[in-house]
N, C-alpha and C. Protein backbone atom coordinates (compact mmCIF):
# COMPACT_ATOMS: atom_id res chain seq x y z
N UNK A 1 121.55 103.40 88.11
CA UNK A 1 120.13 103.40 88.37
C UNK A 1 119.39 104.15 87.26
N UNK A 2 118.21 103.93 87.14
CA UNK A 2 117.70 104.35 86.26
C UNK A 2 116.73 105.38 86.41
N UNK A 3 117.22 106.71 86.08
CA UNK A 3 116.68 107.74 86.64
C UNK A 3 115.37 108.43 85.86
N UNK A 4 114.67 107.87 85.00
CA UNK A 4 113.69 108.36 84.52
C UNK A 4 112.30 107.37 84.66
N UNK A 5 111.15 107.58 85.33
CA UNK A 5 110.14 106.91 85.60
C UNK A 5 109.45 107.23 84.79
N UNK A 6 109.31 105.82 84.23
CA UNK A 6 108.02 106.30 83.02
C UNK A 6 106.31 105.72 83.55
N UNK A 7 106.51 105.21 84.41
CA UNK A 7 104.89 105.05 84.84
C UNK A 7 104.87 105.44 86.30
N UNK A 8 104.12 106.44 86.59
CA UNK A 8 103.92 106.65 87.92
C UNK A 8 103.08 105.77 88.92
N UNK A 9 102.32 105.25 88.12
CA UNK A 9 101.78 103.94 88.80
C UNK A 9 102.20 103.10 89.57
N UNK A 10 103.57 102.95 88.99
CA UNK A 10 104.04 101.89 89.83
C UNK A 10 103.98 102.10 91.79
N UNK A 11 103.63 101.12 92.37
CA UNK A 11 103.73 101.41 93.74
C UNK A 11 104.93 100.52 94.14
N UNK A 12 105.12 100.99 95.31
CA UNK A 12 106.54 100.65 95.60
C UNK A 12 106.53 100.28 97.13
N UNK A 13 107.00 99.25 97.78
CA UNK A 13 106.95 98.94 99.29
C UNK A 13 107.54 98.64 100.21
N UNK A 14 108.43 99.31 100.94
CA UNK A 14 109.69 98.11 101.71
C UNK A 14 109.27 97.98 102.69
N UNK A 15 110.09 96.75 103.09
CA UNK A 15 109.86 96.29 103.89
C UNK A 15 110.81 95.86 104.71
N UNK A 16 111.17 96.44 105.73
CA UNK A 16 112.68 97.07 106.53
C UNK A 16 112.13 95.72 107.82
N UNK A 17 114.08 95.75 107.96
CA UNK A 17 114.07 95.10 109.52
C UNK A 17 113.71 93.53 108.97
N UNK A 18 114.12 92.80 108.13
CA UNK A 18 113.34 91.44 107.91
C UNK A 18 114.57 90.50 108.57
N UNK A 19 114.36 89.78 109.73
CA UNK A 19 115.38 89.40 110.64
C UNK A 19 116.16 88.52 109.61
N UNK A 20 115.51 87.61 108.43
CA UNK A 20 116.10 86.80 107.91
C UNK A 20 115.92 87.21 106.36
N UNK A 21 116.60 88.02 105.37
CA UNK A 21 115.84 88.56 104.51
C UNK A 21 115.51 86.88 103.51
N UNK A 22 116.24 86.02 103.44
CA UNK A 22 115.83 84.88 102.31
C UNK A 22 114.66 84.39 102.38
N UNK A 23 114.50 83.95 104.25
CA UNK A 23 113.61 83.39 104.91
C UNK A 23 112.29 84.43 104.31
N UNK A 24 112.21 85.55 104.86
CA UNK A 24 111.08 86.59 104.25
C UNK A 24 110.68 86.36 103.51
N UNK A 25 111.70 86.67 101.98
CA UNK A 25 110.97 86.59 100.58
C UNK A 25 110.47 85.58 100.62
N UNK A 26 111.09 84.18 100.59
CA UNK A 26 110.50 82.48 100.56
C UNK A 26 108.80 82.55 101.18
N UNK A 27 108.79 83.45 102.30
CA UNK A 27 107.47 83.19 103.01
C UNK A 27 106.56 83.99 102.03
N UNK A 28 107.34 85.14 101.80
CA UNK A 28 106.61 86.30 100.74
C UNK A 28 105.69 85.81 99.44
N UNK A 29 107.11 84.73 98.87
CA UNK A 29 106.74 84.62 97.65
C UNK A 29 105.79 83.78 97.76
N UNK A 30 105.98 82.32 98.83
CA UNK A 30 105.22 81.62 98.70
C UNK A 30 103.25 82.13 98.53
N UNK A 31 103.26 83.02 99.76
CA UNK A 31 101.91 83.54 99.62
C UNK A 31 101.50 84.52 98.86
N UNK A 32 102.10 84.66 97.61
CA UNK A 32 101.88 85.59 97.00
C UNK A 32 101.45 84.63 95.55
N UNK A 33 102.40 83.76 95.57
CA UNK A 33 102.07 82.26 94.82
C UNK A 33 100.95 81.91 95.04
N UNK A 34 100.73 81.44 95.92
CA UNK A 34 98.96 80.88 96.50
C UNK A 34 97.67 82.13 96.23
N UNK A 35 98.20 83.18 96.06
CA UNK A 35 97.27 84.26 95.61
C UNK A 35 96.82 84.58 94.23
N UNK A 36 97.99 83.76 93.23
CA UNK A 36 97.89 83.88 91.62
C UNK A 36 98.72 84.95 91.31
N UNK A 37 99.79 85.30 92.19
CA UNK A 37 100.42 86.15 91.48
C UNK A 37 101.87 85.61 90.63
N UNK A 38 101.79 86.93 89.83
CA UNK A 38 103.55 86.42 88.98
C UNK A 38 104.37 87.46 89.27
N UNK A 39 105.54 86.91 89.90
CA UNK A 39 106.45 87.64 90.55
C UNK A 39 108.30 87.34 89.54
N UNK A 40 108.79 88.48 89.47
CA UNK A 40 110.22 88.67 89.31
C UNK A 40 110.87 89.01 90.23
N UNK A 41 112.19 87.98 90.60
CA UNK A 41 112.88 88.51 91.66
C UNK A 41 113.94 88.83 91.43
N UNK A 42 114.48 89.86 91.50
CA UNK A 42 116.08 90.24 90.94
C UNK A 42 117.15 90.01 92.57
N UNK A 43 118.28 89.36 92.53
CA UNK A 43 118.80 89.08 93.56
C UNK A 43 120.49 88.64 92.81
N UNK A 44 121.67 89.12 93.67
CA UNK A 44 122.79 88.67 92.90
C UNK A 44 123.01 87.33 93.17
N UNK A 45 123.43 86.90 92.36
CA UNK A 45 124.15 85.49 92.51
C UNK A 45 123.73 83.92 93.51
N UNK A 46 124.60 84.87 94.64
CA UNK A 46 124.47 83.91 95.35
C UNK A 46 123.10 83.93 96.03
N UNK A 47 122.34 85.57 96.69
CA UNK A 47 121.17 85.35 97.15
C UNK A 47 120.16 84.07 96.03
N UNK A 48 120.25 84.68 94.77
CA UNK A 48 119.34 83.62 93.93
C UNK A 48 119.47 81.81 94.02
N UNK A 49 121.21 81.59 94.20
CA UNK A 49 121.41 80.45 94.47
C UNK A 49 120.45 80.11 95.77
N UNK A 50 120.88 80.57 96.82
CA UNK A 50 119.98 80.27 97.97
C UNK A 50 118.50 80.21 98.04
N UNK A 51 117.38 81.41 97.29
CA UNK A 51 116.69 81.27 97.28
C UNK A 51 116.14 80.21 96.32
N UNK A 52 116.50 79.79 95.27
CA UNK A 52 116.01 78.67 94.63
C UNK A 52 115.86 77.22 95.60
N UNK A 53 116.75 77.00 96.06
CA UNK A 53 116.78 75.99 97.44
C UNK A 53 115.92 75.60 98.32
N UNK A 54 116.14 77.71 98.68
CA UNK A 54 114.72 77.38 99.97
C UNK A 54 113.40 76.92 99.15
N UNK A 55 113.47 77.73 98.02
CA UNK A 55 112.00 77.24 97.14
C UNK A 55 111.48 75.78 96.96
N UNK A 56 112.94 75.22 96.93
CA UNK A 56 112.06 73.82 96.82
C UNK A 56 112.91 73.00 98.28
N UNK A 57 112.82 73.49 99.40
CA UNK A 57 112.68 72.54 100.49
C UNK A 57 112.11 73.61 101.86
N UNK A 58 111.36 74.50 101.53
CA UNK A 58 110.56 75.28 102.67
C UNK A 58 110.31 73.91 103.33
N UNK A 59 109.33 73.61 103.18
CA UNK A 59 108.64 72.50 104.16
C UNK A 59 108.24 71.19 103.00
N UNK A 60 108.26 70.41 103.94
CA UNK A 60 107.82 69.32 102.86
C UNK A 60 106.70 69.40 102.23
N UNK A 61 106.41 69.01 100.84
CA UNK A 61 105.56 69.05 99.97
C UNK A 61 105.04 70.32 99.76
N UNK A 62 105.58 71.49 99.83
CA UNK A 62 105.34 72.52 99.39
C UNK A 62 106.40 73.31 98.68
N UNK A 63 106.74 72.81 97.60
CA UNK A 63 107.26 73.32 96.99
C UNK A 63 107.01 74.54 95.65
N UNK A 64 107.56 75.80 95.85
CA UNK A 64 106.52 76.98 95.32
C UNK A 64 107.51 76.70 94.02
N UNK A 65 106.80 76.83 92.28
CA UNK A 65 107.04 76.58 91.59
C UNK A 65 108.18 78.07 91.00
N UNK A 66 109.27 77.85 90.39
CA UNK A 66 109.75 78.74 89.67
C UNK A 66 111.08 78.22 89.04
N UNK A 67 111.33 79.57 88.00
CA UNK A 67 112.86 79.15 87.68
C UNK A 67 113.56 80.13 87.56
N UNK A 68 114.56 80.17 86.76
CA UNK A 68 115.66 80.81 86.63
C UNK A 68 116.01 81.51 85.19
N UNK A 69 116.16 82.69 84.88
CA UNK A 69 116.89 82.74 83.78
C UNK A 69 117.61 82.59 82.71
N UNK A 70 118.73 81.45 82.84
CA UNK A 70 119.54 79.94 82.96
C UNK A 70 118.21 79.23 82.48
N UNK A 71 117.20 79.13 82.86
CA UNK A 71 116.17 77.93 82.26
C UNK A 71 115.88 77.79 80.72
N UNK A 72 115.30 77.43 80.42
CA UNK A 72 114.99 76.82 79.03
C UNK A 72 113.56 78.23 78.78
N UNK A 73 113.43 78.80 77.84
CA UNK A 73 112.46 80.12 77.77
C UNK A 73 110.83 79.00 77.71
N UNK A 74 110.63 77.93 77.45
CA UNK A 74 109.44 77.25 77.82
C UNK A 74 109.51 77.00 79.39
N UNK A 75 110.40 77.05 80.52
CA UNK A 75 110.15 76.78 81.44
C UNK A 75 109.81 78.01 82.29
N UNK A 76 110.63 79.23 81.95
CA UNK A 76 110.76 81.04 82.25
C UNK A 76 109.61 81.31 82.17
N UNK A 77 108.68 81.18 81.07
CA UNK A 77 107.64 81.77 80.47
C UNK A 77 106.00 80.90 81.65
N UNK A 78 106.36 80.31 81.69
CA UNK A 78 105.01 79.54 82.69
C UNK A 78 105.51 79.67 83.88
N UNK A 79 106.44 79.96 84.55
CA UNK A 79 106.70 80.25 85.76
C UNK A 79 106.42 81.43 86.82
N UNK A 80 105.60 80.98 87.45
CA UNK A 80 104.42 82.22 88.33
C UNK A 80 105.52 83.22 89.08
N UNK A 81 107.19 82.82 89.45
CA UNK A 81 107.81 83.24 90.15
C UNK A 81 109.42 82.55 89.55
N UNK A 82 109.88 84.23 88.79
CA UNK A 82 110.96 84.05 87.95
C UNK A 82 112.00 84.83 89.05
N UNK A 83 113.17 83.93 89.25
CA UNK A 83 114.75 84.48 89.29
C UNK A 83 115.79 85.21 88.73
N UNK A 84 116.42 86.25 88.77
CA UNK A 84 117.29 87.05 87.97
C UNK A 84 117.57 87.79 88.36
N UNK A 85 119.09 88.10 87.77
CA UNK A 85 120.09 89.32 88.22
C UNK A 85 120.01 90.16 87.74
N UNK A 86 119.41 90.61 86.82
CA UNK A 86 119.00 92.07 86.42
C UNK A 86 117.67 92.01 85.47
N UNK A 87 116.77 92.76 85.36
CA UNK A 87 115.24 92.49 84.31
C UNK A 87 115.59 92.25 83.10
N UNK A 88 115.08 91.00 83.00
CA UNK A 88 115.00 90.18 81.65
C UNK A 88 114.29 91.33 80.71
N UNK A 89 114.50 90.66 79.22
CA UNK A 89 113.51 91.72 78.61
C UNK A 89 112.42 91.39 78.80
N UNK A 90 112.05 89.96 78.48
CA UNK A 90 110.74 89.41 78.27
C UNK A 90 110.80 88.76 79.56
N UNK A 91 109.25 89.32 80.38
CA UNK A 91 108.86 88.51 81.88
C UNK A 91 107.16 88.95 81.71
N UNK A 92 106.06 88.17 81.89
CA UNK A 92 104.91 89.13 82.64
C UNK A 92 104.73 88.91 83.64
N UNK A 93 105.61 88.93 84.79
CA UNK A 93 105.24 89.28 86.04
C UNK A 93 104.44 90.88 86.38
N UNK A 94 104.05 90.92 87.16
CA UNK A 94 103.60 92.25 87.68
C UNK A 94 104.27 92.84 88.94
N UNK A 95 104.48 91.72 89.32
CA UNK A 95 105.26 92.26 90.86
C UNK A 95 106.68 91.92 90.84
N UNK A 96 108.12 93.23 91.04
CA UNK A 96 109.08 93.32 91.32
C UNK A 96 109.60 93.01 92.93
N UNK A 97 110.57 91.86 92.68
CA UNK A 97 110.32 91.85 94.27
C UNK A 97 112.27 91.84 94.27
N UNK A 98 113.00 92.96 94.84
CA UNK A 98 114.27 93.28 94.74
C UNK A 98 114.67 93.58 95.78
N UNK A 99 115.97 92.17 95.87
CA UNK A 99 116.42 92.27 96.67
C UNK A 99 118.53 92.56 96.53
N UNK A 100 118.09 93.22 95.60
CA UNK A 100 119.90 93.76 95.55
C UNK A 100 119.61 95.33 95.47
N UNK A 101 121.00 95.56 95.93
CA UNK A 101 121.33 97.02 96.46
C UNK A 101 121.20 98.21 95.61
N UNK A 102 120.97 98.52 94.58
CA UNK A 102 120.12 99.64 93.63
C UNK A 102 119.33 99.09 92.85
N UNK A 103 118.52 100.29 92.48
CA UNK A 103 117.37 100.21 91.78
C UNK A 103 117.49 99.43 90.40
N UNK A 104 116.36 98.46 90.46
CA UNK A 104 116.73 97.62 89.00
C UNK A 104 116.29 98.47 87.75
N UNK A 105 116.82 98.83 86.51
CA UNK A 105 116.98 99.71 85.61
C UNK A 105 115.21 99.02 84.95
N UNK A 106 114.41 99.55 84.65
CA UNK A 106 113.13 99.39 84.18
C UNK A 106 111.90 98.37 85.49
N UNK A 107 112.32 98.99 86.94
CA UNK A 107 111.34 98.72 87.74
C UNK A 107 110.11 99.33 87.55
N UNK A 108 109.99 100.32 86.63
CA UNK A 108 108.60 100.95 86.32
C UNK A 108 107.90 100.32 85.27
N UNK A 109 108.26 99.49 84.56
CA UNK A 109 107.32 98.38 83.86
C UNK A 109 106.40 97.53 84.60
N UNK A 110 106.74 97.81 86.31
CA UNK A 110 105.40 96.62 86.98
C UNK A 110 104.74 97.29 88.12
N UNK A 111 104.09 96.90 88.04
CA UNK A 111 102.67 97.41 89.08
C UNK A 111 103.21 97.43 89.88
N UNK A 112 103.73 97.01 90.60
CA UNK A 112 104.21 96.95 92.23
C UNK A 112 105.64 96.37 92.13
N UNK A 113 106.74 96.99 93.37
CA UNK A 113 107.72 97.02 93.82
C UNK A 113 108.45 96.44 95.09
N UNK A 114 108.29 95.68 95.25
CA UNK A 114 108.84 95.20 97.06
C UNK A 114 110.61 95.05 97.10
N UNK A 115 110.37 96.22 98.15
CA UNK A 115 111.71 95.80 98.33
C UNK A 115 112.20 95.01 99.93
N UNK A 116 112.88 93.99 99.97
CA UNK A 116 113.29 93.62 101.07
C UNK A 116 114.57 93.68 101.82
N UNK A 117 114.58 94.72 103.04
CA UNK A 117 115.57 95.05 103.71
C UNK A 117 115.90 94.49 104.82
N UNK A 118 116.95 93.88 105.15
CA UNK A 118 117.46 93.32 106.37
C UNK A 118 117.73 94.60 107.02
N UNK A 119 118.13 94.14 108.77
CA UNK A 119 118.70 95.16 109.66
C UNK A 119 119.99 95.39 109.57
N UNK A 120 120.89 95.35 109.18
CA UNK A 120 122.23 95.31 108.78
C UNK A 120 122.36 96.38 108.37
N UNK A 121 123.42 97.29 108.96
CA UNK A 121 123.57 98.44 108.69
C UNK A 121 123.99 99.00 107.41
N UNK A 122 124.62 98.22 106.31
CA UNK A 122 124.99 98.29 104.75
C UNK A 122 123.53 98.44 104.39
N UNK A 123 122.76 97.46 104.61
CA UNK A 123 121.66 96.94 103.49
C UNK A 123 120.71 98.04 104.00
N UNK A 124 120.68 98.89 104.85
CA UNK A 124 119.62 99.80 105.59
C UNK A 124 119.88 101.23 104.94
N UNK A 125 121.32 101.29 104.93
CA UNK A 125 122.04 101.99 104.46
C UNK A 125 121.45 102.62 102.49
N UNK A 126 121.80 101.31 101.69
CA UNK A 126 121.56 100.78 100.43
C UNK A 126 119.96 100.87 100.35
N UNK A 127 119.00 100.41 101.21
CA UNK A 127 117.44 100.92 101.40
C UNK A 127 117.56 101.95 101.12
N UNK A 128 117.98 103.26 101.47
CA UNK A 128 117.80 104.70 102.13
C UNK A 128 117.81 105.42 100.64
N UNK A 129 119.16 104.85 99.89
CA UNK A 129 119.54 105.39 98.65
C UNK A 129 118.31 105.35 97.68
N UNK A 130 117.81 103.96 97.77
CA UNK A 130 116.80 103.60 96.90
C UNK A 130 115.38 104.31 96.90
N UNK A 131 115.06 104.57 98.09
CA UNK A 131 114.04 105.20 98.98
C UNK A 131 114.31 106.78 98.25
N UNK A 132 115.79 107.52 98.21
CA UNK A 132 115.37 108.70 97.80
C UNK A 132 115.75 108.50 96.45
N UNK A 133 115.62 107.48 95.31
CA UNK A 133 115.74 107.54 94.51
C UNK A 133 114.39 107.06 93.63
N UNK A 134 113.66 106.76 94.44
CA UNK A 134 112.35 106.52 94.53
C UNK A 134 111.03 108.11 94.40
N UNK A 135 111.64 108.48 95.29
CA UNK A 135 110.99 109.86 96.07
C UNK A 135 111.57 111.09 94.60
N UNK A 136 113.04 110.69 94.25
CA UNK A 136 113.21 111.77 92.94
C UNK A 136 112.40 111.68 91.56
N UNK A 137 111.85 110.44 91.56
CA UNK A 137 111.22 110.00 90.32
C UNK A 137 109.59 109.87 90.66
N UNK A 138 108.92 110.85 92.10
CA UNK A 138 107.39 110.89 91.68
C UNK A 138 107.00 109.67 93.11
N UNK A 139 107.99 109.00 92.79
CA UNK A 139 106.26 107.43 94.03
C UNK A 139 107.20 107.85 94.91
N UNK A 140 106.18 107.58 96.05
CA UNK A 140 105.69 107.86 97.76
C UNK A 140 105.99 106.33 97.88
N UNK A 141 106.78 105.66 98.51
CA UNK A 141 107.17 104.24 99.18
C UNK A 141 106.54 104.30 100.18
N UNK A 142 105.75 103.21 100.14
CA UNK A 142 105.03 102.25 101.60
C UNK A 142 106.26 102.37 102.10
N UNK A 143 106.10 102.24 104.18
CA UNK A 143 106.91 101.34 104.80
C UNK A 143 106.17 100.97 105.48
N UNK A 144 107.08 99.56 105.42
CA UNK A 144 106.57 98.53 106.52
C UNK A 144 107.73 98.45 107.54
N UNK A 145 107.52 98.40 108.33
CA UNK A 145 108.39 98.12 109.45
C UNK A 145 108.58 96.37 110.19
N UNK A 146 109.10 96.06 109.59
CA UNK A 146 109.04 94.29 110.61
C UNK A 146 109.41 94.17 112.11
N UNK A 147 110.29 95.23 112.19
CA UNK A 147 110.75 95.07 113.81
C UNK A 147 109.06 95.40 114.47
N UNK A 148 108.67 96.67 114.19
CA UNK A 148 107.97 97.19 115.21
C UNK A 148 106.59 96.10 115.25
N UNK A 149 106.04 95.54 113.93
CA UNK A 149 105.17 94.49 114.15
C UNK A 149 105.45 93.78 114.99
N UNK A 150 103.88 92.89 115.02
CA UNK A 150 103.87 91.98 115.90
C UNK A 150 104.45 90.71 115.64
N UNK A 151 104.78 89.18 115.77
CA UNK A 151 105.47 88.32 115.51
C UNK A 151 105.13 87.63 114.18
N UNK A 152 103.38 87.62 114.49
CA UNK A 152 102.47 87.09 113.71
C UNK A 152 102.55 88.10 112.45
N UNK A 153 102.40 89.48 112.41
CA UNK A 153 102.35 90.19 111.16
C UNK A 153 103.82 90.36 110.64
N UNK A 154 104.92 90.00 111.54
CA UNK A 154 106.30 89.84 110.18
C UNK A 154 106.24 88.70 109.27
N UNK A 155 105.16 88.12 109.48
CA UNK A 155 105.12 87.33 107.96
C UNK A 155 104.64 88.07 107.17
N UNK A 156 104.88 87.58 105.45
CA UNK A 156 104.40 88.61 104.76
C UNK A 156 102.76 88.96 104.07
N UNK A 157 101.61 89.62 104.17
CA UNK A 157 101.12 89.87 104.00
C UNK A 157 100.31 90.57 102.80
């Protein structure tokens, strides 16, 4: 992990208890897409395999645009919502949205941080670490809680 924060700015947010974490981000990203944002998602392997999928068969005809790392750097570079296993050098996303188990090494290059935690006692576990590794380097983490919301506000917001 990468233990020196060089922008305190960065805000940071989890978001615990997500009954389905793929399902989440997919809903996440999508409306975060429809908002104009550019998002990086760091996820290992196979989560990324999966989430590329859901990306293009959420629901019919809505398919939220992105790619992959693996892509061609003309396809990376226009893509509102990039895939990857660890931070590329070159991305301008603004929003980190991480969903593997430590801190991605230069998460303080973006404005904002989401992290998404399932209930599973590993991954709650792996939250906790991040959370005080968060708290050693200066930012105060949002929580969100998904359990305790209402049905309607565990979508993402």
């Amino acid at each position: 992990m990468n233990s020196i924060c060089r922008h305190s700015m960065t805000e940071v947010a989890f978001h615990f208890n997500a009954p389905d974490k793929l399902g989440y981000a997919c809903r996440l990203l999508r409306k975060a897409y429809q908002r104009g944002a550019r998002l990086l998602v760091v996820a290992d392997e196979s989560d990324r395999l999966a989430l590329d999928t859901a990306l293009w068969t959420m629901a019919p005809g809505a398919f939220i645009p992105h790619s992959s790392a693996s892509d061609p750097d003309h396809v990376w570079s226009r893509s509102p919502i990039q895939l990857a296993g660890s931070l590329p050098v070159q991305s301008d996303a603004t929003v980190l949205v991480n969903l593997c188990s430590e801190v991605p090494s230069g998460f303080d290059n973006y404005a904002r941080v989401i992290e998404v935690v399932s209930g599973s006692d590993l991954d709650r576990q792996q939250a906790r670490e991040r959370w005080k590794f968060y708290k050693a380097n200066g930012i105060e983490p949002q929580r969100h809680d998904l359990q305790l919301a209402s049905p309607e506000s565990r979508k993402p917001g």
